[in-house]
Protein backbone atom coordinates (compact mmCIF):
# COMPACT_ATOMS: atom_id res chain seq x y z
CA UNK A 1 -19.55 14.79 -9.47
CA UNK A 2 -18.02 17.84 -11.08
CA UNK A 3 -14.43 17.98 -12.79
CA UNK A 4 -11.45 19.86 -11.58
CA UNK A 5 -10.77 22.35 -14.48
CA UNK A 6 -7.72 23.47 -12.76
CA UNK A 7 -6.35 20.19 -12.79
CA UNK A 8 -7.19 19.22 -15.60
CA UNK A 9 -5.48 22.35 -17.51
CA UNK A 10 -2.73 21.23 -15.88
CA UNK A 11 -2.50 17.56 -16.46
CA UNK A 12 -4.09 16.81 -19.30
CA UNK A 13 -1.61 19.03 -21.42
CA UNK A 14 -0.67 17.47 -24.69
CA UNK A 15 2.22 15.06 -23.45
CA UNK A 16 5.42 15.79 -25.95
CA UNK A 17 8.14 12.97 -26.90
CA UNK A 18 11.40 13.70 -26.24
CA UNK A 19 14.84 12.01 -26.23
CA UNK A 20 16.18 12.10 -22.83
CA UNK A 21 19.77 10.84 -21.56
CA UNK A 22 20.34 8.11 -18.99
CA UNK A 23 22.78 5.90 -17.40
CA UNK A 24 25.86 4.79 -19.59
CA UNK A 25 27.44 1.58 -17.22
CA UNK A 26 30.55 -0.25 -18.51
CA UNK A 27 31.59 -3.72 -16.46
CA UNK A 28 35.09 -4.69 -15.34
CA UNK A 29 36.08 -0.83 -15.15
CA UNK A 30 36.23 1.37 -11.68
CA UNK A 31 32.22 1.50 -10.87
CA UNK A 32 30.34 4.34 -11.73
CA UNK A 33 26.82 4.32 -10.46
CA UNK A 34 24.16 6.26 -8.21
CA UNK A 35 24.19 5.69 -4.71
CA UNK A 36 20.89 6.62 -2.69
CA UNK A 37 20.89 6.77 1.19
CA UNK A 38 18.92 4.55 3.08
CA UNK A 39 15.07 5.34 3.74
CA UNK A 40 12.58 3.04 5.00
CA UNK A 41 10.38 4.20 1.86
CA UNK A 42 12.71 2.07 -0.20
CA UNK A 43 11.64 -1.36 1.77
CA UNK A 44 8.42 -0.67 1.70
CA UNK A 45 6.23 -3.20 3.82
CA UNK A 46 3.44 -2.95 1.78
CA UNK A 47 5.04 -4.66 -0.98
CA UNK A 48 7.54 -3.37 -3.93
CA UNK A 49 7.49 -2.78 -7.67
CA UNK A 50 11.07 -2.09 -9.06
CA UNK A 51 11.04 -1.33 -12.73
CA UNK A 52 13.84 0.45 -15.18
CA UNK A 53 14.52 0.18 -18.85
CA UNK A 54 17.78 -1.43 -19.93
CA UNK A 55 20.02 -2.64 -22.85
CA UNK A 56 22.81 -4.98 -22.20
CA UNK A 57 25.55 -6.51 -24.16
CA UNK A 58 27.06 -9.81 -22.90
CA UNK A 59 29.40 -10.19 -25.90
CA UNK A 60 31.60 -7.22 -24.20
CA UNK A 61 31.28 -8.28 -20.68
CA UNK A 62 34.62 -8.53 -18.17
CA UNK A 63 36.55 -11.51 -17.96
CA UNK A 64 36.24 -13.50 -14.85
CA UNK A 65 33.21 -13.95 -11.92
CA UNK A 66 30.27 -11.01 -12.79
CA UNK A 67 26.87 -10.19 -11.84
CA UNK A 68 26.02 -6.88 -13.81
CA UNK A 69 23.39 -5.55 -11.47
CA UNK A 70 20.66 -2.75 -12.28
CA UNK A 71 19.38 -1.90 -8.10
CA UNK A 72 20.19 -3.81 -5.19
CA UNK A 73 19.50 -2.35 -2.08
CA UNK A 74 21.77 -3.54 1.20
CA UNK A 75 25.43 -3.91 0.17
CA UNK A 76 26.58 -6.42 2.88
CA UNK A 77 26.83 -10.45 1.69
CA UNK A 78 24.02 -12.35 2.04
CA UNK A 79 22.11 -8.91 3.53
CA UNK A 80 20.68 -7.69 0.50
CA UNK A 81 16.49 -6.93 0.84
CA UNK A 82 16.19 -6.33 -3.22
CA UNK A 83 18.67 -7.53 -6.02
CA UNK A 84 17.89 -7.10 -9.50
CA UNK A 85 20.35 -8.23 -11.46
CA UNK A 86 21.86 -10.67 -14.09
CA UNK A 87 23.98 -13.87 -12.91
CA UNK A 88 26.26 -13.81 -15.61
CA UNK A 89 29.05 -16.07 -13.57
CA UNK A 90 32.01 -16.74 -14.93
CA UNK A 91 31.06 -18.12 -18.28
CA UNK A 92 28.74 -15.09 -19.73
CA UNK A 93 25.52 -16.98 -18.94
CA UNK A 94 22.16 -14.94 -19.40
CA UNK A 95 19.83 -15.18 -16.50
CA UNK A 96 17.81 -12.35 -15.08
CA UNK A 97 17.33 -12.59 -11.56
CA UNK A 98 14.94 -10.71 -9.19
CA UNK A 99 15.08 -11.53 -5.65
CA UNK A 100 13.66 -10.51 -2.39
CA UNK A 101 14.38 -11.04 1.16
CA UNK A 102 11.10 -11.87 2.87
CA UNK A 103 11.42 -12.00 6.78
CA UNK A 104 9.67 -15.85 6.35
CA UNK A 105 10.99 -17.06 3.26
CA UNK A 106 12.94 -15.00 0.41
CA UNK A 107 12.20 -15.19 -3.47
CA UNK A 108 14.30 -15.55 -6.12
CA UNK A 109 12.58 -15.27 -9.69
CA UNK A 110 14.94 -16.44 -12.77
CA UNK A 111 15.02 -15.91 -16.32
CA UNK A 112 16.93 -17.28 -19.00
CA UNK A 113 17.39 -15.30 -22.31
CA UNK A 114 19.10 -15.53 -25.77
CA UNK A 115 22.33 -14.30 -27.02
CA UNK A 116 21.66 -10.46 -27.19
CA UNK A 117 18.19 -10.58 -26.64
CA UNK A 118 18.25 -7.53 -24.03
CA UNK A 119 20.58 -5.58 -26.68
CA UNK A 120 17.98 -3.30 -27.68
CA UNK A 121 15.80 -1.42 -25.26
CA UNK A 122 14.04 -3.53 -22.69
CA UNK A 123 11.64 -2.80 -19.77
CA UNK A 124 12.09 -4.91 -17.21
CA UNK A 125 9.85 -5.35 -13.63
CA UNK A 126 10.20 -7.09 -10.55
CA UNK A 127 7.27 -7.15 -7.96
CA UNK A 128 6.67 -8.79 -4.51
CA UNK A 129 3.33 -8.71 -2.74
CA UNK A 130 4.25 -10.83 0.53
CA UNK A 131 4.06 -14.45 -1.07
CA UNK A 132 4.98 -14.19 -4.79
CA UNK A 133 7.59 -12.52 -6.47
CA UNK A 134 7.19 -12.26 -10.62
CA UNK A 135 9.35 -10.95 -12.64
CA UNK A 136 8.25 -8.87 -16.00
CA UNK A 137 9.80 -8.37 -19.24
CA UNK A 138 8.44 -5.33 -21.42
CA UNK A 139 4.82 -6.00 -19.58
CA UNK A 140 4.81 -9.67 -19.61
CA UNK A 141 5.36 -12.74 -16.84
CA UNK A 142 8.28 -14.56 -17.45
CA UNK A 143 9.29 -15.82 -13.81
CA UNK A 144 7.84 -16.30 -10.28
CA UNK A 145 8.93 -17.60 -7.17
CA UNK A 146 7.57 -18.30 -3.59
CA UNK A 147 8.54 -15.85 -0.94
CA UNK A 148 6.78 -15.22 2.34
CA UNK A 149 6.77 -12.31 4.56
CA UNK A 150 7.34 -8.49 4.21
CA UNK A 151 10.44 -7.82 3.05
CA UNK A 152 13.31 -7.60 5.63
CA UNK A 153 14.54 -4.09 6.50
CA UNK A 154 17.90 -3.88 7.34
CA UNK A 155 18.62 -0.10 6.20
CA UNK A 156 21.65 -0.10 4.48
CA UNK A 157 22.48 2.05 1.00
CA UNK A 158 20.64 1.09 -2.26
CA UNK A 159 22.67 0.98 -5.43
CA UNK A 160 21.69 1.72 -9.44
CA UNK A 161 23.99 0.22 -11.58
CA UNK A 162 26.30 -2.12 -9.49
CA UNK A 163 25.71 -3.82 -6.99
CA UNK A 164 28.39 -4.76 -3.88
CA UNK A 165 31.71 -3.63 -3.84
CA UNK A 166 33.87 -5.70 -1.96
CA UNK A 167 36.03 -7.23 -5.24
CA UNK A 168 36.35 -3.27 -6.43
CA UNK A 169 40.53 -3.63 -5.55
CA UNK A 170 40.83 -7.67 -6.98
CA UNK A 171 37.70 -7.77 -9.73
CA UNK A 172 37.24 -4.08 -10.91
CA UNK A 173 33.52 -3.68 -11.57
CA UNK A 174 32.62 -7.16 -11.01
CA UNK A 175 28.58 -6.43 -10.36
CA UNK A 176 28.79 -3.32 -12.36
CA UNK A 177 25.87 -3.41 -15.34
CA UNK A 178 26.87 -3.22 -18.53
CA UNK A 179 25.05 -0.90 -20.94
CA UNK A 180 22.41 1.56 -20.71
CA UNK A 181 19.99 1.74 -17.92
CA UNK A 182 17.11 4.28 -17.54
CA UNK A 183 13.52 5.02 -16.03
CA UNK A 184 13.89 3.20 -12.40
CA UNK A 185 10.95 3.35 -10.29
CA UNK A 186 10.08 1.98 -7.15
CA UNK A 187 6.59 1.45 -5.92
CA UNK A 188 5.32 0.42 -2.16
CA UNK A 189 2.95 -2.05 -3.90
CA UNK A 190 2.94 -5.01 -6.39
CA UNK A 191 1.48 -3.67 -9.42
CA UNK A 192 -0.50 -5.84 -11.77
CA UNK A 193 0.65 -6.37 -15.14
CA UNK A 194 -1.81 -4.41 -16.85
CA UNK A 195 -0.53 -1.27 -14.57
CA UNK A 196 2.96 -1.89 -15.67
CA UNK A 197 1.84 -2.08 -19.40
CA UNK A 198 -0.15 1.11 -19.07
CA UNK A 199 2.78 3.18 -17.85
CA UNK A 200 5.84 1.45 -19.02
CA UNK A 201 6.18 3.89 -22.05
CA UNK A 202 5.50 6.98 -20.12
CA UNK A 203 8.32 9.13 -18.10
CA UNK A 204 6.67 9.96 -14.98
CA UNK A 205 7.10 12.87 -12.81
CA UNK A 206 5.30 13.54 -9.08
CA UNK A 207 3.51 10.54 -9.12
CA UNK A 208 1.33 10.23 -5.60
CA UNK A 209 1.65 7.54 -3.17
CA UNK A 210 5.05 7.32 -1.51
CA UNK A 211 7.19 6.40 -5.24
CA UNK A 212 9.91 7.03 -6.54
CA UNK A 213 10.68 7.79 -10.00
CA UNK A 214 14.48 8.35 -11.28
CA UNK A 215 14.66 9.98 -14.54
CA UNK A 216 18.22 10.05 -15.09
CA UNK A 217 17.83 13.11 -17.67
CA UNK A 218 21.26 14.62 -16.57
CA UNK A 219 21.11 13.71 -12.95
CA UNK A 220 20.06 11.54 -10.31
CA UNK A 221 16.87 13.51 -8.53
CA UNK A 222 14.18 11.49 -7.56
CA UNK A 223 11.35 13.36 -9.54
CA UNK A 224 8.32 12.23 -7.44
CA UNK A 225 10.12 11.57 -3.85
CA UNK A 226 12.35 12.14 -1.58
CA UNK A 227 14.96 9.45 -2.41
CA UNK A 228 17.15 11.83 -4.65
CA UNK A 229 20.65 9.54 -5.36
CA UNK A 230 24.45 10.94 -5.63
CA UNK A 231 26.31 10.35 -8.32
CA UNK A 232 29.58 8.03 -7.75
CA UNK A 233 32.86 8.02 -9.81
CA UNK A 234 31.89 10.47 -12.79
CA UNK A 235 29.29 8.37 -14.06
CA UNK A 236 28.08 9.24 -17.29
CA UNK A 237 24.78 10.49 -18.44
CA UNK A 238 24.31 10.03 -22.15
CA UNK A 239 21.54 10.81 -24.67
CA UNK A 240 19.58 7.89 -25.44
CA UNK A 241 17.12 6.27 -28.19
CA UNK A 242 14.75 5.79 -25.88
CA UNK A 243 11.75 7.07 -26.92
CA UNK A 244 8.76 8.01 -24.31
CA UNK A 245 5.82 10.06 -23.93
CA UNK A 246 6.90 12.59 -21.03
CA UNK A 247 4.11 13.64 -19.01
CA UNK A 248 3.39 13.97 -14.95
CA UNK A 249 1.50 11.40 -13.42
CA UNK A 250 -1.66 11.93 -15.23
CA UNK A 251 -4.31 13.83 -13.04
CA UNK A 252 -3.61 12.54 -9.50
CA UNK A 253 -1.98 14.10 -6.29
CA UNK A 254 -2.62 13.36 -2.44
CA UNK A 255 -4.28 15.53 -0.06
CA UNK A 256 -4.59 15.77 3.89
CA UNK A 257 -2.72 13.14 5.98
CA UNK A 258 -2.93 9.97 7.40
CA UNK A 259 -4.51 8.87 11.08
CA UNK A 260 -3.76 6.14 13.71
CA UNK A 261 -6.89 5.84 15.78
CA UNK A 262 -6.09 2.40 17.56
CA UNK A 263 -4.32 1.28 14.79
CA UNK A 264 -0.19 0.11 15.06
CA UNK A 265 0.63 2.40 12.27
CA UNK A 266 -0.92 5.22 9.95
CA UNK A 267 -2.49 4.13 6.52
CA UNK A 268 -1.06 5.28 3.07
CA UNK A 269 -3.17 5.26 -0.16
CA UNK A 270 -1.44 4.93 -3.93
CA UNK A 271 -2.48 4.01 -7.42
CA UNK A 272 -1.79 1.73 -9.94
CA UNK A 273 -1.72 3.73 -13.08
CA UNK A 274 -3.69 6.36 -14.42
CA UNK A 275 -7.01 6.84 -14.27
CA UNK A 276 -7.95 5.83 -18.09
CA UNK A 277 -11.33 5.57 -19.34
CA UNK A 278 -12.11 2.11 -20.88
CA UNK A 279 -9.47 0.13 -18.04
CA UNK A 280 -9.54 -0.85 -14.45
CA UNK A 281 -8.25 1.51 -12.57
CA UNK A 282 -6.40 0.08 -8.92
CA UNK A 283 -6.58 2.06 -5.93
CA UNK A 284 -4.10 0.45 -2.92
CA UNK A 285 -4.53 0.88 0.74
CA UNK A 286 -1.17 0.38 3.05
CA UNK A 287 -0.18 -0.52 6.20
CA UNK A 288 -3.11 -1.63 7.64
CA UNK A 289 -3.33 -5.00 9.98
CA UNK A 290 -2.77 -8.21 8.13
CA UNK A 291 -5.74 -9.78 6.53
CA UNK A 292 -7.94 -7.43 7.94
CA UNK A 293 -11.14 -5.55 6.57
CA UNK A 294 -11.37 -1.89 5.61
CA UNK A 295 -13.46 0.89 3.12
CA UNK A 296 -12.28 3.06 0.44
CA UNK A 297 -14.24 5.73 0.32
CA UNK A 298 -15.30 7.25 -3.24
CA UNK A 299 -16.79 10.78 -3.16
CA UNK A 300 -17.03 13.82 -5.35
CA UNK A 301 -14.92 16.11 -3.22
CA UNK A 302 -12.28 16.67 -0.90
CA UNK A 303 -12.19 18.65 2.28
CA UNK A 304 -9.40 21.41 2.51
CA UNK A 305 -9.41 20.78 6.57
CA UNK A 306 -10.41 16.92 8.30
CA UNK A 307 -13.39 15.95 9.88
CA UNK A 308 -12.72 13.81 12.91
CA UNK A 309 -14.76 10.43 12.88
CA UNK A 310 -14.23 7.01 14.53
CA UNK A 311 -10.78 8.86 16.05
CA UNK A 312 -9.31 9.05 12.69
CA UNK A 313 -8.95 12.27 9.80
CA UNK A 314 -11.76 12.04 6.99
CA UNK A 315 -10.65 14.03 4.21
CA UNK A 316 -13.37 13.56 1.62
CA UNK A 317 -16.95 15.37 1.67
CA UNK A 318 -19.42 12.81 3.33
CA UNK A 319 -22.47 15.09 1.07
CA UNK A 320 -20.56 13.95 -2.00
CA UNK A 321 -20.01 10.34 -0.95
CA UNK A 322 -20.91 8.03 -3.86
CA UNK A 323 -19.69 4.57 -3.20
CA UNK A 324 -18.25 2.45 -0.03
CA UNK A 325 -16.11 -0.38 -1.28
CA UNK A 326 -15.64 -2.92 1.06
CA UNK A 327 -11.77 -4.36 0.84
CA UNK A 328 -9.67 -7.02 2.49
CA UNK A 329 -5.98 -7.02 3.54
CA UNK A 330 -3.84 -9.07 2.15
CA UNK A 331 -1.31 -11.11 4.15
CA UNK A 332 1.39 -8.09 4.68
CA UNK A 333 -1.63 -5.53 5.62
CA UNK A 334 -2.21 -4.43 1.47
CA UNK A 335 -5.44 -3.52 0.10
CA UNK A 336 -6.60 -3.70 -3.45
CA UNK A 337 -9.46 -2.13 -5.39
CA UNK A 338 -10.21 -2.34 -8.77
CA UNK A 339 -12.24 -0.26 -10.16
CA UNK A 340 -13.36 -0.44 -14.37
CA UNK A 341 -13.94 2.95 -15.62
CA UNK A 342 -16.25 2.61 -18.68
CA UNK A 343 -15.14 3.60 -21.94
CA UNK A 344 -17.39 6.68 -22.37
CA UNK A 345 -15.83 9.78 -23.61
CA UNK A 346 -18.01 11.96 -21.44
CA UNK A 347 -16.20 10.70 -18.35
CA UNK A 348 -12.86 12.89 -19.34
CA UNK A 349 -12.22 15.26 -17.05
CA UNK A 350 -14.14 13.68 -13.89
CA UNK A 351 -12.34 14.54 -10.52
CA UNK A 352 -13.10 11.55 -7.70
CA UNK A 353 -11.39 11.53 -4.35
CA UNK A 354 -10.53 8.43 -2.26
CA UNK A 355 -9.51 7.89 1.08
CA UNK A 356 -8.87 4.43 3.34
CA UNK A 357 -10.31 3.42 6.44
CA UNK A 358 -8.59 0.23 7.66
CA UNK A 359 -10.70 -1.61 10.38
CA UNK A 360 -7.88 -2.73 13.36
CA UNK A 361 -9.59 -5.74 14.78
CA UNK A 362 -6.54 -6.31 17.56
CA UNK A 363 -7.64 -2.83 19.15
CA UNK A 364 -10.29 -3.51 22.54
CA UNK A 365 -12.79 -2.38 21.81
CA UNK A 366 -12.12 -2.54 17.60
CA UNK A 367 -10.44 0.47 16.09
CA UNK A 368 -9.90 2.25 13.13
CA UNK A 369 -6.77 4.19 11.26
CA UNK A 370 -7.02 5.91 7.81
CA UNK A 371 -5.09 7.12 4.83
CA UNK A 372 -4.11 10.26 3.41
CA UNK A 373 -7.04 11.57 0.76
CA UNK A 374 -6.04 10.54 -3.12
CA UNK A 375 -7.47 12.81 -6.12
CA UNK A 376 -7.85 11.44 -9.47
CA UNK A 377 -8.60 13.16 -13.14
CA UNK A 378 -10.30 10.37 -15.58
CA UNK A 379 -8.36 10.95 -18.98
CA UNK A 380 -8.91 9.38 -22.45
């Protein structure tokens, strides 16, 4: 297989540190926050990782009922489909909560912290793969719950830094956060915690696989999707202390398009992190039939125009083909591959290209839909 120089060149630039602003949130005033219309991108079926990086100050916290909330997407009672928040009640207590609405059973993952323990910068992470939620703080597991399901979709707006509204005129900023908040992503998949540790301290950009990445660096665009957010109520972006290694998603973009042969839906294809010699690098198939089999396809090149097999879109060079990985579905139709790259300098600079074929054993006779194609650039 033969590296991309072009890519390459353009990915593997020296990444440069820079001080960027973010979100400045203050509870129990008039809410400020970013509102983002609904998209079904943001309840993804596949499963969800919502991460952001926060401080928070309880000692100057409003008087009375709050729940300082970083996302929660649905505003109506009882209707919200992600909540990630902290149940501070009426007596300032410190418990992180993550919950999701599964369509069988919802999830709600807790965690109790110290006085001022999320005072300095934090990086927090919620994920849900269709039976577990866990809950992450700065890369590690500190909660999980039972859930069951994919998670409900009931449209509805999504919210960064408050949550519902309805006490605005009685309770002024009652679910409003309070402090900094910065760095939210959301990802169709539950990432392991070895993906969130590998990307926690980078500030991604057009990163491949139906995410979304809000940078907050002056305004609310959505810097890898389409899921830009409006700003509500002059909210404030400040500079910030946090301190991260800016760079776009390291050596990866998609190519061609997905295909529904006698498949319900058409396949997706994301990654984990980036493509690092010496880890495992996890390659995620989506949308295909619960608990079903399926391929991803590992080859040396991509194909600028499809070749039709099996009544689906092959994007990758069959001549180049260097590995078929059988894969199984997971409960809500997710696949997982992971793949160690060894820890051999020579490998820097390798271009692979993926694609999914998701076998759809409910078609008569047995069918077949695929992904999108997925290029990756190994890096040191």
């Amino acid at each position: 297989m033969k590296a991309l120089p072009f890519v390459a060149l353009s990915l593997l630039a020296p990444a440069l540190c820079a001080q960027g602003t973010g979100l400045q949130i203050k509870n129990g005033v008039l809410d400020t926050y970013v509102e983002v219309a609904h998209d079904p991108s943001l309840v993804p079926q596949s499963g969800v990782t919502v991460e952001a990086w926060v401080t928070y100050d309880e000692t100057t916290l409003g008087s009375g009922w709050r729940y300082p909330t970083v996302l929660r997407h649905n505003l109506s009672a009882g209707n919200e489909q992600l909540l990630l928040r902290i149940d501070a009640n009426n007596s300032k207590q410190r418990t992180l909560r993550w919950f999701v609405q599964g369509t069988q059973r919802s999830a709600n993952a807790l965690w109790s912290f110290g006085a001022g323990a999320l005072r300095p910068w934090t990086h927090i992470a919620g994920t849900y793969d269709g039976t577990t939620a866990r809950l992450y703080v700065n890369g590690k597991l500190v909660s999980s719950a039972t859930g069951g399901g994919p998670i409900r979709s009931l449209a509805g707006k999504m919210n960064i830094g408050t949550g519902s509204l309805v006490a605005q005129s009685t309770n002024p900023g009652m679910e409003a956060w309070n402090g900094e908040i910065d760095e939210v992503r959301l990802w169709p998949y539950a990432r392991t915690a070895a993906e969130i540790q590998q990307t926690m301290n980078l500030e991604l950009h057009r990163v491949p696989g139906e995410i979304s990445t809000w940078n907050f660096n002056g305004d609310a665009k959505d810097s890898s999707g389409g899921n830009t957010g409006k700003i509500v109520n002059n909210l404030q972006f400040v500079k910030n202390t946090l301190n991260l290694t800016v760079i776009p998603f390291p050596a990866a973009s998609s190519f061609g398009k997905g295909s529904m042969g006698c498949g319900k839906q058409i396949g997706g294809i994301g990654m984990g992190a980036r493509a690092k010699i010496g880890t495992t690098l996890g390659i995620y198939g989506m949308r295909a039939e619960p608990n079903s089999p399926g391929f991803l396809l590992m080859a040396g090149k991509g194909f600028p125009t499809a070749l039709r097999v099996l009544g689906v879109d092959i994007w990758i060079d069959p001549t180049t083909l260097v590995l078929t990985i059988p894969s199984t579905a997971n409960s809500i139709g997710t696949h997982r591959v992971g793949l160690p790259i060894p820890n051999d300098p020579l490998l820097t600079g390798l271009g692979i290209s993926w694609q999914y074929l998701f076998v759809n054993p409910s078609c008569s006779p047995i069918g077949f839909s695929a992904s999108n194609g997925l290029l990756t650039v190994t890096i040191k």
